[in-house]
N, C-alpha and C. Protein backbone atom coordinates (compact mmCIF):
# COMPACT_ATOMS: atom_id res chain seq x y z
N UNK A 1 19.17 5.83 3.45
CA UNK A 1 18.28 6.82 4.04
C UNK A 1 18.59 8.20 3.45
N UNK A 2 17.52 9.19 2.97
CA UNK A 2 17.65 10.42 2.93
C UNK A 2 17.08 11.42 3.80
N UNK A 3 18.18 12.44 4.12
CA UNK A 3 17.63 13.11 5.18
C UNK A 3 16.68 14.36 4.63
N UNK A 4 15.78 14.36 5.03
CA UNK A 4 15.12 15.93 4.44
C UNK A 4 14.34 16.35 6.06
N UNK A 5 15.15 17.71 5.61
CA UNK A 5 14.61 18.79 7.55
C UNK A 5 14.80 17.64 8.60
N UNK A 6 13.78 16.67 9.16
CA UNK A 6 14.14 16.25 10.46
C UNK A 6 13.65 14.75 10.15
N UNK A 7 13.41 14.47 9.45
CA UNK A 7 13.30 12.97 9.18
C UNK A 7 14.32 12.64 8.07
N UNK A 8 14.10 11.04 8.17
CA UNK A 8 15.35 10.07 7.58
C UNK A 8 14.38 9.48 6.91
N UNK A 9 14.38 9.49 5.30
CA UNK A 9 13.06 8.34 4.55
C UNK A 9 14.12 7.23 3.98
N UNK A 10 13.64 6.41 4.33
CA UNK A 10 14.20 5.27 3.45
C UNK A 10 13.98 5.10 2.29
N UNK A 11 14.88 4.53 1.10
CA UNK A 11 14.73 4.79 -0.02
C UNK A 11 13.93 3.50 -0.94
N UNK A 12 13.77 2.59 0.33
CA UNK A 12 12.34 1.67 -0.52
C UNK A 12 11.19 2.53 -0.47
N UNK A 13 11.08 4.11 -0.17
CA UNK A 13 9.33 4.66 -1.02
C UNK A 13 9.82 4.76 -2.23
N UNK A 14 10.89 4.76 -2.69
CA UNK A 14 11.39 4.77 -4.03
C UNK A 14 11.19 3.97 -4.77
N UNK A 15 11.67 2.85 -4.11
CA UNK A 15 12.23 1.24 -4.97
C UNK A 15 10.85 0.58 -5.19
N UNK A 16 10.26 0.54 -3.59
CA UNK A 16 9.15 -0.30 -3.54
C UNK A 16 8.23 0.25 -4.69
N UNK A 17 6.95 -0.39 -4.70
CA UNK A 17 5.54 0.10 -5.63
C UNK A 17 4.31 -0.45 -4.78
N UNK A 18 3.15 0.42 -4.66
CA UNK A 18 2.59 0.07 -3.49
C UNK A 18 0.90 0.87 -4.62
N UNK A 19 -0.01 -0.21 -4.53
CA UNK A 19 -1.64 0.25 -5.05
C UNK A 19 -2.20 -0.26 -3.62
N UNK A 20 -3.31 -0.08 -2.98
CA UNK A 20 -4.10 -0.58 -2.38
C UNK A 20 -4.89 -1.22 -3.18
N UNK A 21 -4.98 -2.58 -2.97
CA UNK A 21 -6.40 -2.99 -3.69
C UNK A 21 -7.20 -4.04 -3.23
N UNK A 22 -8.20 -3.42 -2.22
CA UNK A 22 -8.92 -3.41 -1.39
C UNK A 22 -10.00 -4.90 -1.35
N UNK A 23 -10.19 -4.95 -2.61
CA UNK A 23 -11.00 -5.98 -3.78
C UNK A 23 -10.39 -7.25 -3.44
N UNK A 24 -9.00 -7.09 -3.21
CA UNK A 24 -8.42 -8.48 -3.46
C UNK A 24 -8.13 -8.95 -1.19
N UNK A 25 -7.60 -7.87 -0.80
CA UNK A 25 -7.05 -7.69 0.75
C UNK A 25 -8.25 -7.72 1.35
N UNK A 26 -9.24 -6.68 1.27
CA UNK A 26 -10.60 -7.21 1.96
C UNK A 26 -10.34 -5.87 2.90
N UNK A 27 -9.24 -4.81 3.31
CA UNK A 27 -9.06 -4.10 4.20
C UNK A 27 -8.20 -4.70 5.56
N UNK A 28 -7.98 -5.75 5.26
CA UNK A 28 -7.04 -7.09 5.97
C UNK A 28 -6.30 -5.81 7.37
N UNK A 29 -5.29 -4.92 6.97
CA UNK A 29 -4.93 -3.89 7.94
C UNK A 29 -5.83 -3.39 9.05
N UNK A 30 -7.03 -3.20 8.87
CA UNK A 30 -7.66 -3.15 10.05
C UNK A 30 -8.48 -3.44 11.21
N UNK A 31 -8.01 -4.98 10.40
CA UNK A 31 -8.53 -6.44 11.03
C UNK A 31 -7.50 -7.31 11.51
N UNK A 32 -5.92 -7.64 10.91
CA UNK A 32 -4.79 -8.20 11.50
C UNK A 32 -4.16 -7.23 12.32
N UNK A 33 -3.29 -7.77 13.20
CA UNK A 33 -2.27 -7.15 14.02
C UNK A 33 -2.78 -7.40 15.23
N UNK A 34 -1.65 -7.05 16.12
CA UNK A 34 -2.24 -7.28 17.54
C UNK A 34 -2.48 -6.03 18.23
N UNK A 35 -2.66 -4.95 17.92
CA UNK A 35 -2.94 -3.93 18.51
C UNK A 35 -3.75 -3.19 16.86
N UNK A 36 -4.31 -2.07 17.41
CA UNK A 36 -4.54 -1.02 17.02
C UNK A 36 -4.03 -0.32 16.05
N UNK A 37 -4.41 0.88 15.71
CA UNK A 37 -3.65 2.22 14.68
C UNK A 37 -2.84 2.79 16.11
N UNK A 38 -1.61 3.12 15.62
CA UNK A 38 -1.04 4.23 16.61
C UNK A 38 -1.50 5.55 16.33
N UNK A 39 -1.90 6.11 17.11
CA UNK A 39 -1.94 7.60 17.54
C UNK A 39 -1.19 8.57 18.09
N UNK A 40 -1.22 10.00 17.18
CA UNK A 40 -0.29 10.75 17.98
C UNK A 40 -1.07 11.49 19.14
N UNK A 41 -0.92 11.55 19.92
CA UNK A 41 -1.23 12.30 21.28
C UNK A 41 -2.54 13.65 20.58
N UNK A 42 -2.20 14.35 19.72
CA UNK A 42 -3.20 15.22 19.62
C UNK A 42 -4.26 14.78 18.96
N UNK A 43 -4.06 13.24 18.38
CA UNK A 43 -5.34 12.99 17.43
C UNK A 43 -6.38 12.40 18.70
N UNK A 44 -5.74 11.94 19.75
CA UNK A 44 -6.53 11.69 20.72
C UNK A 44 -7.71 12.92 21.36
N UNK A 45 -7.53 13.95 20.90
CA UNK A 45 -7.97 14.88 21.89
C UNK A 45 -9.43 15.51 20.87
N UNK A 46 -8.65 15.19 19.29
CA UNK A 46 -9.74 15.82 18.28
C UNK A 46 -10.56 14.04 18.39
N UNK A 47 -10.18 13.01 18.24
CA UNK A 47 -11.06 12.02 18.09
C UNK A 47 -12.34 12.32 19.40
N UNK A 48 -11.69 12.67 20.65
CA UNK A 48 -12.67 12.67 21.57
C UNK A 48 -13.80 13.46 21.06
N UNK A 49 -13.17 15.02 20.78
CA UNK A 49 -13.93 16.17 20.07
C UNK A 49 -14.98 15.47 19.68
N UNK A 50 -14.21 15.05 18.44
CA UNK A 50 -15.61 14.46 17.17
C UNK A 50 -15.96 13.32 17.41
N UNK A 51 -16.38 12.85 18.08
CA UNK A 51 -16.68 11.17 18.46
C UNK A 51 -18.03 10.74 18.55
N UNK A 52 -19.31 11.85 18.86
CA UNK A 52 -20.51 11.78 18.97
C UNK A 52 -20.82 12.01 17.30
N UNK A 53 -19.93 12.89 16.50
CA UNK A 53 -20.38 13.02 14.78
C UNK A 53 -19.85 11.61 14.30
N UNK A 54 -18.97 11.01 14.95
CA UNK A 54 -18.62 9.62 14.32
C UNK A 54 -18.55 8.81 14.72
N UNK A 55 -19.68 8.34 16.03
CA UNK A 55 -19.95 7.41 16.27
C UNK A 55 -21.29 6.67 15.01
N UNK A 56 -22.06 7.58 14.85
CA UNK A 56 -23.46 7.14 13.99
C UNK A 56 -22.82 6.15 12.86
N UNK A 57 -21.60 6.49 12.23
CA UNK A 57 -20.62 5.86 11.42
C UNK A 57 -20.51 4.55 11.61
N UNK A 58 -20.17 4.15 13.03
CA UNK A 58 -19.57 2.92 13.65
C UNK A 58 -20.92 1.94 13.62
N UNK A 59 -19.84 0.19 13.89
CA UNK A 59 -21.00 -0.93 14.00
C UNK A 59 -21.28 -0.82 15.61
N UNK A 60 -22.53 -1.31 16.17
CA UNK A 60 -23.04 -1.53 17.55
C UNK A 60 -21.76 -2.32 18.18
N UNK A 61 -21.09 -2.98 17.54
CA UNK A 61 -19.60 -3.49 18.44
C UNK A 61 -18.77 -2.39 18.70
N UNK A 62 -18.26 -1.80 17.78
CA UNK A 62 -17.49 -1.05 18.31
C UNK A 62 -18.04 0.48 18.51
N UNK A 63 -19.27 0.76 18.75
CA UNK A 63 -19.55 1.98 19.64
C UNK A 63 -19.74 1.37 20.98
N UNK A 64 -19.75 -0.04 21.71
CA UNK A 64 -19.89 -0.46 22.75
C UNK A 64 -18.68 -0.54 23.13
N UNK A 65 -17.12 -0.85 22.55
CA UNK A 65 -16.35 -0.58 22.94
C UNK A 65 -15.59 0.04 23.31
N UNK A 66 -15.63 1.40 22.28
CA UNK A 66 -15.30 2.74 22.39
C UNK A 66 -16.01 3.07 23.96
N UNK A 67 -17.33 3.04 24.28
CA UNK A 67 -18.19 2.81 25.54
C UNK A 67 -17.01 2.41 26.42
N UNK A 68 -16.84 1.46 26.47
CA UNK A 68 -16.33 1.06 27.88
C UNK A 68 -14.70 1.39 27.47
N UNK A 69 -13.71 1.96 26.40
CA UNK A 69 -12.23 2.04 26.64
C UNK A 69 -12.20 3.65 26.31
N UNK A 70 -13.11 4.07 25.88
CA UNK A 70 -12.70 5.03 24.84
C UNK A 70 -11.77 5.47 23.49
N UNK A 71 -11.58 6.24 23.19
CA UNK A 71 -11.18 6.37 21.67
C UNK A 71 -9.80 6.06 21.52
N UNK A 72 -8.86 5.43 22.78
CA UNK A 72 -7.71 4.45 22.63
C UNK A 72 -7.67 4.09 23.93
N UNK A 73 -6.29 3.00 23.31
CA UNK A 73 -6.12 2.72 24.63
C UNK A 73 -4.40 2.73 24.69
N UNK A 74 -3.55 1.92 25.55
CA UNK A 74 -2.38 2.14 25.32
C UNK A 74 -1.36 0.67 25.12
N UNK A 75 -0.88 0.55 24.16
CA UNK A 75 -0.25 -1.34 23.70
C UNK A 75 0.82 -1.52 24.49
N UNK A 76 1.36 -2.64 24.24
CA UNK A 76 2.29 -3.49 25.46
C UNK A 76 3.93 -2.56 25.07
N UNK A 77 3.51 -1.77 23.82
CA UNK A 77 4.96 -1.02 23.95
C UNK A 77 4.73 0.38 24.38
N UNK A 78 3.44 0.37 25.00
CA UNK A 78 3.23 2.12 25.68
C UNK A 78 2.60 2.97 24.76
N UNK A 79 2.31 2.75 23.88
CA UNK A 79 2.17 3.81 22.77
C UNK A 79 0.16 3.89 22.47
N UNK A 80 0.26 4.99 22.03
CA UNK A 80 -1.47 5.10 21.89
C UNK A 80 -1.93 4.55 20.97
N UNK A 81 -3.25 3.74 20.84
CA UNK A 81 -3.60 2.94 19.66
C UNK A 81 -4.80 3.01 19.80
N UNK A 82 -5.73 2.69 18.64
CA UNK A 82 -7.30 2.72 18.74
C UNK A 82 -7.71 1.01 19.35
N UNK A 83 -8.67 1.24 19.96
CA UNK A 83 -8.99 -0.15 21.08
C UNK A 83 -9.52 -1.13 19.22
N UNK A 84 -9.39 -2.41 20.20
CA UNK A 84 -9.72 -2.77 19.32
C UNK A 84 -11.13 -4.12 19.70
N UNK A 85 -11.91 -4.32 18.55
CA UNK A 85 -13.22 -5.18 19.48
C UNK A 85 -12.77 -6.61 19.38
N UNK A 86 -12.89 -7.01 20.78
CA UNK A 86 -12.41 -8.37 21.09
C UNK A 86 -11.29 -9.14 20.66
N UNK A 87 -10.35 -7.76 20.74
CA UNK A 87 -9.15 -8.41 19.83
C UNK A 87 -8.55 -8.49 18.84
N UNK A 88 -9.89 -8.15 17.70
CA UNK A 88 -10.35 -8.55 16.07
C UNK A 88 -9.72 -6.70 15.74
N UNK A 89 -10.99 -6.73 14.68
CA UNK A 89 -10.84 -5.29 13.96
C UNK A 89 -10.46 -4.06 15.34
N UNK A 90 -10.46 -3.30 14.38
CA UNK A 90 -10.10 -1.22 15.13
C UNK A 90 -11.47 -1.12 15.24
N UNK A 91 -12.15 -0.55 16.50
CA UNK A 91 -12.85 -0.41 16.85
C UNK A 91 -14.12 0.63 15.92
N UNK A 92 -13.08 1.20 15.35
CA UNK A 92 -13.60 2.13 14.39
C UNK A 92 -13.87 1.56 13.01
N UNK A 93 -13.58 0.28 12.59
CA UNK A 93 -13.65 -0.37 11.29
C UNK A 93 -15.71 -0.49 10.84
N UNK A 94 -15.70 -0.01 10.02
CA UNK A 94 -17.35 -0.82 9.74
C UNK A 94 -16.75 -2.24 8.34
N UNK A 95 -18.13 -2.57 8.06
CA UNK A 95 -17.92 -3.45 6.70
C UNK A 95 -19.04 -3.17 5.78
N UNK A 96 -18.78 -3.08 4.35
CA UNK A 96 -19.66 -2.58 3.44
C UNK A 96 -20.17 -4.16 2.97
N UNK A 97 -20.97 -4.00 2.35
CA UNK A 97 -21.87 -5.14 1.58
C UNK A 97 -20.86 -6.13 0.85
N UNK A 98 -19.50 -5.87 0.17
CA UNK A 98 -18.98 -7.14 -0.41
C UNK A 98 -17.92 -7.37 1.25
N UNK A 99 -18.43 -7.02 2.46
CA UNK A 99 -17.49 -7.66 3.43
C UNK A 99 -15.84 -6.81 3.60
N UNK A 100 -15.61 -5.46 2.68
CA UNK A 100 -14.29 -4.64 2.82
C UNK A 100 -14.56 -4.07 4.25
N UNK A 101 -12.99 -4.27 4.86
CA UNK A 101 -12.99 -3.56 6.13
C UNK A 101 -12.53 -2.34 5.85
N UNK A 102 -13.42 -1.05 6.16
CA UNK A 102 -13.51 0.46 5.73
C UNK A 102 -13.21 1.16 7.43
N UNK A 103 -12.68 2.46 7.02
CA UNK A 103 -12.33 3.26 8.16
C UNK A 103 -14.10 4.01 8.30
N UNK A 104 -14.57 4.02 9.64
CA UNK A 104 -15.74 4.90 9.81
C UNK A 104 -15.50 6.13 10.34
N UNK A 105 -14.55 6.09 10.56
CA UNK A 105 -14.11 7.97 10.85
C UNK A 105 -13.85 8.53 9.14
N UNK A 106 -13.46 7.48 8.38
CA UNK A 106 -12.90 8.38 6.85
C UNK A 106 -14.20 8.32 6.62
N UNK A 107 -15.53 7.44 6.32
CA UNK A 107 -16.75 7.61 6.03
C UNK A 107 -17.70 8.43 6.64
N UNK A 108 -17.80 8.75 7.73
CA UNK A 108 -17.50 10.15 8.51
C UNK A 108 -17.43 11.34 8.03
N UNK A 109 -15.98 11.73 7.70
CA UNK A 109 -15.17 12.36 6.84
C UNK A 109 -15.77 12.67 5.29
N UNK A 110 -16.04 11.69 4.67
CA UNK A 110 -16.32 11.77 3.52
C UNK A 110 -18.15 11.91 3.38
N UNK A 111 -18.66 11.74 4.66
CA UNK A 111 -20.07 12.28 4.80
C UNK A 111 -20.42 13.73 5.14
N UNK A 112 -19.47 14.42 5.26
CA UNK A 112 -19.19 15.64 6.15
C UNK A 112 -19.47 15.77 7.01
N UNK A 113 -19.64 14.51 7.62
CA UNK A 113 -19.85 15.09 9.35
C UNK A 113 -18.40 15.41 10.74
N UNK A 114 -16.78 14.98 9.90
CA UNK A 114 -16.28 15.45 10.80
C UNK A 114 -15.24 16.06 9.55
N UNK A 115 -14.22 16.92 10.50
CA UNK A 115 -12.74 17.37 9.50
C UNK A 115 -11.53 16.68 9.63
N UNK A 116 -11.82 16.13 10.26
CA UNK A 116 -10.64 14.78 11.23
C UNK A 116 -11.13 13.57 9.98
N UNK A 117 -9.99 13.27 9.05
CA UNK A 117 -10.10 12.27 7.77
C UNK A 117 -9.93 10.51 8.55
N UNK A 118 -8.82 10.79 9.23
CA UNK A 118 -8.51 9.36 10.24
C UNK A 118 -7.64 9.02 10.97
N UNK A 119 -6.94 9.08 11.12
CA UNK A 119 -5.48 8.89 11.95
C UNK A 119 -4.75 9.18 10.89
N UNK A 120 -3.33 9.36 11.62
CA UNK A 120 -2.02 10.14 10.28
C UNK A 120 -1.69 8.34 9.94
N UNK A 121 -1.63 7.66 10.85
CA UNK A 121 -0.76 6.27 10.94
C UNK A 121 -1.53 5.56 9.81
N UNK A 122 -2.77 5.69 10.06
CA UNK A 122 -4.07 4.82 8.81
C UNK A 122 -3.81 5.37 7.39
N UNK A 123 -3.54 6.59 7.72
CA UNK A 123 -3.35 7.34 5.92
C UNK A 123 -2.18 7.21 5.78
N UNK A 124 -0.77 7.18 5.95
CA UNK A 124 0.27 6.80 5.84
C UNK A 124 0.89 5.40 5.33
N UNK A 125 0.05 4.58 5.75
CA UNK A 125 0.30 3.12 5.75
C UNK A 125 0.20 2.46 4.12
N UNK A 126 1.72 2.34 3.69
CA UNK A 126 2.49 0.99 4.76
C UNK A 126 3.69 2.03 5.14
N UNK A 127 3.64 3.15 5.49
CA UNK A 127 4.87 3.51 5.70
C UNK A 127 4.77 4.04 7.47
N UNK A 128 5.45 3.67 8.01
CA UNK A 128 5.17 3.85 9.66
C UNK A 128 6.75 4.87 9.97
N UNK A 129 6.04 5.62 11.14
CA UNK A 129 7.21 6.58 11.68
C UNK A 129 7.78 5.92 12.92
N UNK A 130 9.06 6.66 12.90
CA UNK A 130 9.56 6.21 14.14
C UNK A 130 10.45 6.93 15.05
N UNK A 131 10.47 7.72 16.03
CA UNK A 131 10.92 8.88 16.38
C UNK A 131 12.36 7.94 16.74
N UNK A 132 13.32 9.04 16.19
CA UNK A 132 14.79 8.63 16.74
C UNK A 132 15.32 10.23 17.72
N UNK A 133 16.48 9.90 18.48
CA UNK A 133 17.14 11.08 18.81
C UNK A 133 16.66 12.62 18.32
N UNK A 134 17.16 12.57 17.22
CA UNK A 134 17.00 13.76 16.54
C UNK A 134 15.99 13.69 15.53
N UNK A 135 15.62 12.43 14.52
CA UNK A 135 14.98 12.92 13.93
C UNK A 135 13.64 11.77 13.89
N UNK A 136 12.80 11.94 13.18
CA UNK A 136 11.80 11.06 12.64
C UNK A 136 12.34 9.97 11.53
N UNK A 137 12.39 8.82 11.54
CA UNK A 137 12.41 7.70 10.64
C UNK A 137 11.08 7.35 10.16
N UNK A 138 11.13 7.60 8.13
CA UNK A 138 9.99 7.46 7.80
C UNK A 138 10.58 6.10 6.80
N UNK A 139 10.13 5.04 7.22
CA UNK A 139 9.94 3.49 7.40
C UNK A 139 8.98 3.02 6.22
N UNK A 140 9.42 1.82 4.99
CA UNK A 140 8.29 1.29 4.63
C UNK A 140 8.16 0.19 5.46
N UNK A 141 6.87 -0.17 5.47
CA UNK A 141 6.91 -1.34 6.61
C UNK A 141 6.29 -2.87 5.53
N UNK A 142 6.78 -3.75 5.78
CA UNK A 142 6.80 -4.79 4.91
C UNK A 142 5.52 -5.52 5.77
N UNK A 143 4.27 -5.99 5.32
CA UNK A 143 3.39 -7.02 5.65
C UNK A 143 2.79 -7.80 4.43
N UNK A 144 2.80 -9.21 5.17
CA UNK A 144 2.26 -10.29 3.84
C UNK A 144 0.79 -9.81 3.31
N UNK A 145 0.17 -9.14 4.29
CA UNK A 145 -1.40 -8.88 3.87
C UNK A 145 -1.46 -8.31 2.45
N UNK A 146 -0.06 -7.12 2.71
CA UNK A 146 -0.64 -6.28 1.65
C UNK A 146 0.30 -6.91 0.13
N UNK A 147 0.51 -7.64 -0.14
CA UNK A 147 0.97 -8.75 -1.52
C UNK A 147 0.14 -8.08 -2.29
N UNK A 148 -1.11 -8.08 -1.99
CA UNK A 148 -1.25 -7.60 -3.83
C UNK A 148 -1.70 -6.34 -3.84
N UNK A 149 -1.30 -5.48 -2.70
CA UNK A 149 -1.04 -3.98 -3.16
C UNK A 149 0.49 -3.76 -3.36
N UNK A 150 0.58 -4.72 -3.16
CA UNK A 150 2.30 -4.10 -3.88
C UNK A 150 2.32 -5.18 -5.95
N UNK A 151 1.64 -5.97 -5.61
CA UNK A 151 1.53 -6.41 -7.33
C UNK A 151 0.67 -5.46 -7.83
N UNK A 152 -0.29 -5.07 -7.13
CA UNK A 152 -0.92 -3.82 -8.24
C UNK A 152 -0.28 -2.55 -8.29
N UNK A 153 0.47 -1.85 -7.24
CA UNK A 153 1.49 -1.40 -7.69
C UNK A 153 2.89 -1.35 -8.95
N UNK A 154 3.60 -2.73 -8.74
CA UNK A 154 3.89 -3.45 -10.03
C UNK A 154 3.83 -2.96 -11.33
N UNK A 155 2.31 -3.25 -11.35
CA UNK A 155 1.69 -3.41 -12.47
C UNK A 155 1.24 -2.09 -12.69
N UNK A 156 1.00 -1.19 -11.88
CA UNK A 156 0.78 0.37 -12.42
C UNK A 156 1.82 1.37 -12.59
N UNK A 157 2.94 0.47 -11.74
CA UNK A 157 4.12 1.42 -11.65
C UNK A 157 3.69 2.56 -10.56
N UNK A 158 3.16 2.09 -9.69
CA UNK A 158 3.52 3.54 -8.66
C UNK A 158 4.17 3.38 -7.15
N UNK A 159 5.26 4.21 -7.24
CA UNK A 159 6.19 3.88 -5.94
C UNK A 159 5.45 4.56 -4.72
N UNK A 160 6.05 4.13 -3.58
CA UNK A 160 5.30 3.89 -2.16
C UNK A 160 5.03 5.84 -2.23
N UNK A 161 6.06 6.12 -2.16
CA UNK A 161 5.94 7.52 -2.15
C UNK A 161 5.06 8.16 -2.59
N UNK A 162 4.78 8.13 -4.35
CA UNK A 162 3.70 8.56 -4.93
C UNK A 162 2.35 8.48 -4.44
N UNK A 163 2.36 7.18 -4.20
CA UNK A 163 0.75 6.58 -3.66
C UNK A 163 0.61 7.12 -2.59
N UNK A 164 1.17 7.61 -1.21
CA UNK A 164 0.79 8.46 -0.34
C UNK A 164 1.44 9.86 -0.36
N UNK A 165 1.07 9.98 -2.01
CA UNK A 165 1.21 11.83 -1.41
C UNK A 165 0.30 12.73 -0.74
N UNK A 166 -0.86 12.33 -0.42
CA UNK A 166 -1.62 13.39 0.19
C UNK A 166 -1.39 13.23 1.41
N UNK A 167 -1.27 11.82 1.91
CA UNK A 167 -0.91 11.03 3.62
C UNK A 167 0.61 12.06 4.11
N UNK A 168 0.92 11.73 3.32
CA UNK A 168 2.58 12.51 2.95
C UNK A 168 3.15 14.16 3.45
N UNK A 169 2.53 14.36 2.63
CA UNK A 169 1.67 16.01 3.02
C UNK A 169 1.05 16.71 3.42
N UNK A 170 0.16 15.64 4.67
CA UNK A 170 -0.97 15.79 5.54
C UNK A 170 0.34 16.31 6.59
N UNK A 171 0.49 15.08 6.58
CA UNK A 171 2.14 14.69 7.81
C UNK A 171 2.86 15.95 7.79
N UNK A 172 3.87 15.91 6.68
CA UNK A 172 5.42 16.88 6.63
C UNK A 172 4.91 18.37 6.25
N UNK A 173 4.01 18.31 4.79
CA UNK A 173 3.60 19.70 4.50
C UNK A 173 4.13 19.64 2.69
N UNK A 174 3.76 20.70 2.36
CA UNK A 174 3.99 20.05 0.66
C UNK A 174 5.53 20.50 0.33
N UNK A 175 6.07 21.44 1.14
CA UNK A 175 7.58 21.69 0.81
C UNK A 175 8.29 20.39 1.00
N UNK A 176 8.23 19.56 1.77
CA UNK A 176 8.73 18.98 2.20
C UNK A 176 8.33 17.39 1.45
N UNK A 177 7.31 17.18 0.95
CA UNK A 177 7.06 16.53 -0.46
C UNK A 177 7.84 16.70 -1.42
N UNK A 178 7.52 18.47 -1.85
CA UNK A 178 8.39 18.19 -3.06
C UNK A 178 10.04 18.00 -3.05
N UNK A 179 10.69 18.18 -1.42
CA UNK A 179 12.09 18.22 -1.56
C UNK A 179 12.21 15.85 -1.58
N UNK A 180 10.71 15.55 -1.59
CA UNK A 180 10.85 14.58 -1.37
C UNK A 180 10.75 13.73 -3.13
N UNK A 181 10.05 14.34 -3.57
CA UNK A 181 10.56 14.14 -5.30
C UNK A 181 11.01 14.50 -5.65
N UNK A 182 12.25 15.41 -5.43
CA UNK A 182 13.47 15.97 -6.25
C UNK A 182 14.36 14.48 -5.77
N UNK A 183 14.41 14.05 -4.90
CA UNK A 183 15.39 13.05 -4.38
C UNK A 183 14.73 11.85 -4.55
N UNK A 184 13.98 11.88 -5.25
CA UNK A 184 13.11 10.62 -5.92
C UNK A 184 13.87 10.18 -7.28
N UNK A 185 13.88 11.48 -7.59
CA UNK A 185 14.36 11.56 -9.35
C UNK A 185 16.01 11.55 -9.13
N UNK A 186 16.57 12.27 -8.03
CA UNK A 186 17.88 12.23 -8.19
C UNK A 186 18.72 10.21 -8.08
N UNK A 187 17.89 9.77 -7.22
CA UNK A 187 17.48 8.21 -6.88
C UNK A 187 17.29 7.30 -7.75
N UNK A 188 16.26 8.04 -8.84
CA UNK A 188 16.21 6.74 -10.14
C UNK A 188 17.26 7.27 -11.13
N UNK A 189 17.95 8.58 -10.83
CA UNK A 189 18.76 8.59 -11.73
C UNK A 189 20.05 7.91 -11.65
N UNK A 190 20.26 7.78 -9.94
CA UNK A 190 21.39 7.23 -9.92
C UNK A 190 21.52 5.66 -9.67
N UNK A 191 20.25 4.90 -10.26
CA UNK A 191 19.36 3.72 -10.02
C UNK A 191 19.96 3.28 -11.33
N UNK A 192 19.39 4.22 -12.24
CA UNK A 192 19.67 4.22 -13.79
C UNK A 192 21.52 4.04 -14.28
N UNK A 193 22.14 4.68 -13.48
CA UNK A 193 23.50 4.70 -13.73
C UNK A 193 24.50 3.82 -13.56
N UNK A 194 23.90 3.24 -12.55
CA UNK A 194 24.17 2.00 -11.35
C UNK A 194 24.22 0.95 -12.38
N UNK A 195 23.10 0.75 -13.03
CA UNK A 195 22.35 -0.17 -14.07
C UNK A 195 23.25 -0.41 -15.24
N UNK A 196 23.82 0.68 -15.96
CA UNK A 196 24.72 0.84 -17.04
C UNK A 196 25.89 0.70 -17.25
């Protein structure tokens, strides 16, 4: 683990290599699991905000669900999560013509109808937080779904870190990025040394 200001990152955003590739997964993340996206407490308050600009976004399932739970609800470990329809997808998921499960708040977003992009947890992912004592634990989180975003990773060479730098920097802020690639490089250097 490296500590930078108040979180602890683990050093598989280093090791690991992480592409999304959507083509092959289908958007699988916002269709498996047994709960929801976690939410932090204030995204709850802007989702309500913007919820009439991004409902038009959503499928007739899940604006009926959102209907009857609203824009979360709370999982068997207490924590806030987006409802989800009948169990299945995030209530907020649509599907495009080859069948990819897409965020409709980021399509939303990318329509300009809201400033709210999607949850921090959705843009972050695969890397999940985890509040300790003192600080934040920033976690890669290992799932079989995503196999071949980590082979197309691989194959492009880009570590977990890289691939969510904007998620990254949404989160911490860009100082706190870049103290996060200085210790990237200090990491493969001593990766490199290790090696020799």
């Amino acid at each position: 683990m490296i500590a930078i200001d108040n979180t602890l990152v683990s050093d598989e955003l280093f090791d690991r290599k992480f592409v999304c590739d959507l083509n092959a997964c289908k958007g699988a993340c916002c269709v498996e699991g047994e709960s929801g996206a976690p939410l932090e407490a204030e995204e709850i308050g802007i989702m309500e905000d913007e919820l009439e600009k991004i409902l038009p976004f959503l499928t007739p399932e899940g604006r009926a669900t959102i209907a009857q739970t609203g824009v979360f609800t709370v999982d068997v470990d207490g924590d806030y999560v987006t409802p989800l329809n009948n169990g299945a997808e995030c209530a907020f998921t649509i599907f495009d013509e080859k069948g990819i499960a897409k965020c409709g708040i980021e399509q939303a977003h990318f329509a300009g109808a809201t400033t709210f992009r999607k949850p921090v947890s959705c843009h972050l992912y695969p890397v999940r937080l985890a509040q300790l004592k003192d600080y934040i634990a920033v976690n890669y989180h290992h799932w079989p779904i995503c196999a071949p975003a980590c082979a197309c990773g691989e194959k492009l060479d880009v570590p977990v870190y890289a691939f969510l730098k904007d998620a990254l920097t949404r989160k911490f802020g860009e100082e706190w990025y870049r103290q996060l690639t200085e210790a990237a490089k200090l990491w493969r250097a001593q990766q490199a040394e290790n090696n020799n």
